[in-house]
N, C-alpha and C. Protein backbone atom coordinates (compact mmCIF):
# COMPACT_ATOMS: atom_id res chain seq x y z
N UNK A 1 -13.75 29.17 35.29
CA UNK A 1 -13.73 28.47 34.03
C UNK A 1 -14.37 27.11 34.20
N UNK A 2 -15.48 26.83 33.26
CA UNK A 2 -15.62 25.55 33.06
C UNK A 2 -14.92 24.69 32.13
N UNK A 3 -15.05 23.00 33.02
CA UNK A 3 -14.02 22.09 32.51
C UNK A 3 -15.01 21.97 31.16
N UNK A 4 -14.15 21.17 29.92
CA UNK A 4 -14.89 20.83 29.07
C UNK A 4 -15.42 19.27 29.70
N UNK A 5 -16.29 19.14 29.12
CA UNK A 5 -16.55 17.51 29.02
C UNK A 5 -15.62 16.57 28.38
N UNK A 6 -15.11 15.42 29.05
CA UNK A 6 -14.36 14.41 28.54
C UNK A 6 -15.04 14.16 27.44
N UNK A 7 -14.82 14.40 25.99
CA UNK A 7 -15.22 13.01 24.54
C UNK A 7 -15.13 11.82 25.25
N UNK A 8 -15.85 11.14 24.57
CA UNK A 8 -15.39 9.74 24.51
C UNK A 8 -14.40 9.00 23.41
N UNK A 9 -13.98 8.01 23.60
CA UNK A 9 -12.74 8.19 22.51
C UNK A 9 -13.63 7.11 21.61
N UNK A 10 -12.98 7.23 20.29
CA UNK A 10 -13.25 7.42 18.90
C UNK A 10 -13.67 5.73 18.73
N UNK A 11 -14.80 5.39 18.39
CA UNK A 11 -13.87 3.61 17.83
C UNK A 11 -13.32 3.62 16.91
N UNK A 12 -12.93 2.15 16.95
CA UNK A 12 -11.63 1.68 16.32
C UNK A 12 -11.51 2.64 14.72
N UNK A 13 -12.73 2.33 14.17
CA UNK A 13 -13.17 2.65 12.54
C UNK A 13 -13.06 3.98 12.35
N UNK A 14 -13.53 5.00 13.35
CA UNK A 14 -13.11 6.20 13.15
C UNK A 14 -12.23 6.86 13.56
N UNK A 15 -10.80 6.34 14.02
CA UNK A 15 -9.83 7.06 14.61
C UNK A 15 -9.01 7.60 13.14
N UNK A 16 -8.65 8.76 13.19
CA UNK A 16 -8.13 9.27 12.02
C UNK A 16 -6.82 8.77 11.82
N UNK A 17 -6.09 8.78 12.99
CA UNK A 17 -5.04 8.08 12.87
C UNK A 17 -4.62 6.95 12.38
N UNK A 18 -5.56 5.93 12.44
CA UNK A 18 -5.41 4.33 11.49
C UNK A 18 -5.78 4.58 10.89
N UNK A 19 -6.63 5.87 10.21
CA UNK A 19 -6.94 6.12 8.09
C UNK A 19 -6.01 6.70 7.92
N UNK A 20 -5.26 7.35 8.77
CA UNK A 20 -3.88 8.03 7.78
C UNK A 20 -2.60 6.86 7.91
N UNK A 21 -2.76 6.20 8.78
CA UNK A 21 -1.87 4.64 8.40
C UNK A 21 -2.01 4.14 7.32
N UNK A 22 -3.26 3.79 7.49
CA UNK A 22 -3.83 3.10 5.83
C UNK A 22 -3.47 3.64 4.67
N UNK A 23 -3.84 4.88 4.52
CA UNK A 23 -3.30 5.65 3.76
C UNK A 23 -1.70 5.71 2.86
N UNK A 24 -0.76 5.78 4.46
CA UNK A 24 0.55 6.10 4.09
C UNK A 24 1.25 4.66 3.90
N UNK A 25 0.15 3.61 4.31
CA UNK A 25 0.95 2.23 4.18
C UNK A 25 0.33 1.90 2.55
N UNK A 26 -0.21 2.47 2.18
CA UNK A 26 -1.02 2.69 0.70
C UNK A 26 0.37 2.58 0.29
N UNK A 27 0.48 4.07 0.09
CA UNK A 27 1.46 4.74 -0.67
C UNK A 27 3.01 4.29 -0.99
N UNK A 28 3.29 3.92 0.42
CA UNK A 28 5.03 2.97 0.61
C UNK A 28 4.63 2.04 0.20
N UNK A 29 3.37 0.71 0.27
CA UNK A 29 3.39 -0.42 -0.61
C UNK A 29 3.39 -0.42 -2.07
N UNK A 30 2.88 0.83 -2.65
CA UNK A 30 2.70 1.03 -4.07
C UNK A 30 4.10 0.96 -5.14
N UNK A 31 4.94 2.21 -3.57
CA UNK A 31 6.19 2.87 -4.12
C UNK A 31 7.00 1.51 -3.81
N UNK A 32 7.13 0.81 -3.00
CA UNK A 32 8.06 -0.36 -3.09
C UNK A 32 7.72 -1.76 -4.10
N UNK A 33 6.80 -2.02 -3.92
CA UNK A 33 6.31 -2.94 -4.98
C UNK A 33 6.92 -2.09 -6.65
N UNK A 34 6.13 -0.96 -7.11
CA UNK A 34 6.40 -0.68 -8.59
C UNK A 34 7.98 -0.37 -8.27
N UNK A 35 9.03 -0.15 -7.53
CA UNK A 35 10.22 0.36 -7.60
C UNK A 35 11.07 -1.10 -7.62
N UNK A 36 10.97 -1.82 -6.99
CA UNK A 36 11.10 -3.30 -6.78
C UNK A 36 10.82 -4.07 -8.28
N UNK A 37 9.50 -3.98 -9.15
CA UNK A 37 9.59 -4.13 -10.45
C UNK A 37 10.02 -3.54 -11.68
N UNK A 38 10.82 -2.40 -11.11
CA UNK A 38 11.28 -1.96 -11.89
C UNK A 38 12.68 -2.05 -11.97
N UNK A 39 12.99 -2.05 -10.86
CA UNK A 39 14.68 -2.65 -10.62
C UNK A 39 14.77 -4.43 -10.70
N UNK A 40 14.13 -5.24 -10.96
CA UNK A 40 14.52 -6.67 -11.25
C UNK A 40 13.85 -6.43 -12.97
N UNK A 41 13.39 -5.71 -13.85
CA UNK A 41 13.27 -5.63 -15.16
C UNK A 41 14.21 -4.89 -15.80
N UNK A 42 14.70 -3.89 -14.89
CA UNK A 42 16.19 -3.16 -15.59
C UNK A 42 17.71 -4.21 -15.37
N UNK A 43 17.51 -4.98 -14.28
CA UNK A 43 18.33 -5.72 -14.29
C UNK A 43 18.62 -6.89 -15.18
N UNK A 44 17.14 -7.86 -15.31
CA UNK A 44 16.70 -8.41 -16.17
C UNK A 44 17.51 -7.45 -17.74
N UNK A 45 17.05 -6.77 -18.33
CA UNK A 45 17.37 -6.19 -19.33
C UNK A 45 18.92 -5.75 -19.38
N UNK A 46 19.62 -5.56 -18.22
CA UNK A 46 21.12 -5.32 -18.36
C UNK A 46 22.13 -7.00 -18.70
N UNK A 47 20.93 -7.67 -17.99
CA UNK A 47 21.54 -9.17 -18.43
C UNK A 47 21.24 -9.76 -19.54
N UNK A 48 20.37 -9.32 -20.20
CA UNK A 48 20.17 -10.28 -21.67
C UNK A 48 19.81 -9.64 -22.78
N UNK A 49 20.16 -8.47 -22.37
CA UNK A 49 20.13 -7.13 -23.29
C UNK A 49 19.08 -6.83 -23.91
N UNK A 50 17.44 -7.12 -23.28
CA UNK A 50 16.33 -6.78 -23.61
C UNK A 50 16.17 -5.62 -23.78
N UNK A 51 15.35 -4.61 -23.80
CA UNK A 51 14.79 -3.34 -24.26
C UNK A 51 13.48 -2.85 -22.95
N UNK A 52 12.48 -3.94 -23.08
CA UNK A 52 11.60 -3.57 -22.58
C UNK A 52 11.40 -4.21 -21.26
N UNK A 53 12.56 -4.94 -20.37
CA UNK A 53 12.26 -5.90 -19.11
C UNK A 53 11.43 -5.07 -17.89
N UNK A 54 12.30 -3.51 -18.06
CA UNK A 54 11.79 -2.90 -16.93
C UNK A 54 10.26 -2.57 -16.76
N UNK A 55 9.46 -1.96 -18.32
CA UNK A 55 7.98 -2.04 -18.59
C UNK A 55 7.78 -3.44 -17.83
N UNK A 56 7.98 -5.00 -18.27
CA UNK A 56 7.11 -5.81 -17.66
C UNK A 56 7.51 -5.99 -16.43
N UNK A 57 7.96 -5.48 -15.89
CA UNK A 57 8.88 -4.84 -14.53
C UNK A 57 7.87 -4.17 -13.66
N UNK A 58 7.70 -2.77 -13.89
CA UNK A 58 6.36 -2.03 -13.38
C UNK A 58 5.29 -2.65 -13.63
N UNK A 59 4.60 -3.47 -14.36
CA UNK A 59 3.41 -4.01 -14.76
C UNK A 59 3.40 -4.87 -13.72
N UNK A 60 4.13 -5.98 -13.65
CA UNK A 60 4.04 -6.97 -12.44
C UNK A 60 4.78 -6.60 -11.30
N UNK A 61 4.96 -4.90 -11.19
CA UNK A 61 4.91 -4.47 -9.51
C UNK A 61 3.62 -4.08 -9.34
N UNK A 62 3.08 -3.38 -10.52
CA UNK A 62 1.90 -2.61 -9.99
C UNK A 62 0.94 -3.80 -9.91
N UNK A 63 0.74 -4.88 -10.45
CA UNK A 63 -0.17 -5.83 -9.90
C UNK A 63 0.24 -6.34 -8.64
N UNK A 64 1.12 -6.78 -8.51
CA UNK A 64 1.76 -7.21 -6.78
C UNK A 64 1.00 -6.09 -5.88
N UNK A 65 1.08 -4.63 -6.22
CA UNK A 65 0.92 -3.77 -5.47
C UNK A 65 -0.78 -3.68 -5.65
N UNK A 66 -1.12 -3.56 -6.38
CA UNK A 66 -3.00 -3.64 -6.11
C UNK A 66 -3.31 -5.06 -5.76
N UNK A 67 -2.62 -5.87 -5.53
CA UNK A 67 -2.96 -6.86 -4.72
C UNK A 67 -2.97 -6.99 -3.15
N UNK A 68 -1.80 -6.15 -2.65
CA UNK A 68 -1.22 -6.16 -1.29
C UNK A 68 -1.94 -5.18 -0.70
N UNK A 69 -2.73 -3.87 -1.79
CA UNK A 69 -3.11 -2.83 -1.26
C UNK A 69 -4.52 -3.29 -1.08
N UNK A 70 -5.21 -4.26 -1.62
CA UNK A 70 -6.19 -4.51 -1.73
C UNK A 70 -6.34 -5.56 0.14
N UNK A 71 -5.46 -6.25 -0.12
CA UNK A 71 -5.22 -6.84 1.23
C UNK A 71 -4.96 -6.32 2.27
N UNK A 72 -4.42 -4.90 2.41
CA UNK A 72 -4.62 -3.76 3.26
C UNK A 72 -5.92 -2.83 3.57
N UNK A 73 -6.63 -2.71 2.70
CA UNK A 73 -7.80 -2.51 2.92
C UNK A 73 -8.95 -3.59 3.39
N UNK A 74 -8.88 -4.74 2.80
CA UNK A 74 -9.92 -5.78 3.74
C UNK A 74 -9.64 -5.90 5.27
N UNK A 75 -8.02 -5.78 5.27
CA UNK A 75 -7.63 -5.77 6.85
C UNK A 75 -8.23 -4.68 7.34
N UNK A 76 -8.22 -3.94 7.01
CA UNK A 76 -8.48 -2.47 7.99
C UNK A 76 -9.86 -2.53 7.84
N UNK A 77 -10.70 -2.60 7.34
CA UNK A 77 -12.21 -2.87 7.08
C UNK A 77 -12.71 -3.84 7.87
N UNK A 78 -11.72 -5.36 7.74
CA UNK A 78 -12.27 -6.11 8.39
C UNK A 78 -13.24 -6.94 7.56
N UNK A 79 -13.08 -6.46 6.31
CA UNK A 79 -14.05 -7.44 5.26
C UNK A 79 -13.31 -8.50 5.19
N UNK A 80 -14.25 -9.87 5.17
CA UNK A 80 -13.79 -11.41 5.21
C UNK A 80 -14.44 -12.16 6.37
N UNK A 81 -14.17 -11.58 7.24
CA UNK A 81 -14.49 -11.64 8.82
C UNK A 81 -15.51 -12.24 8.97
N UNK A 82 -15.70 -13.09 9.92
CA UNK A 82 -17.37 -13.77 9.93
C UNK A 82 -17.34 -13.84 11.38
């Protein structure tokens, strides 16, 4: 039997493993940020008996969260960098 040839290992940019980080750190920042605004707008609304706290609740998670996700991707890219 012949040996295979050693690969060489992957750089940094293409290891699949730090795109499926990226990925899954996507997803948990999305889900904690919008879950996080949605539980201080339902709370909000249990205290002053609003209607709609939890809507501006998710609205300013999901911006928190395309902000942080956005900052997760320049990191991993490396855009900024000089």
């Amino acid at each position: 039997m012949s040996e295979s040839p050693d690969r060489p290992p992957l750089p940094p940019d293409d290891n699949p493993w730090r795109a499926a980080g990226l990925i899954s750190a996507i997803g948990v920042d999305l889900g904690i940020t919008l879950g996080l605004g949605w539980w201080i707008g339902s709370y909000y609304d249990q205290h002053q008996g609003t209607r709609y706290g939890y809507l501006v609740g998710l609205l300013v998670g999901l911006a928190a969260g395309i902000g942080t996700v956005i900052a997760l991707i320049r990191k991993y890219t490396g855009a900024g960098r000089k």
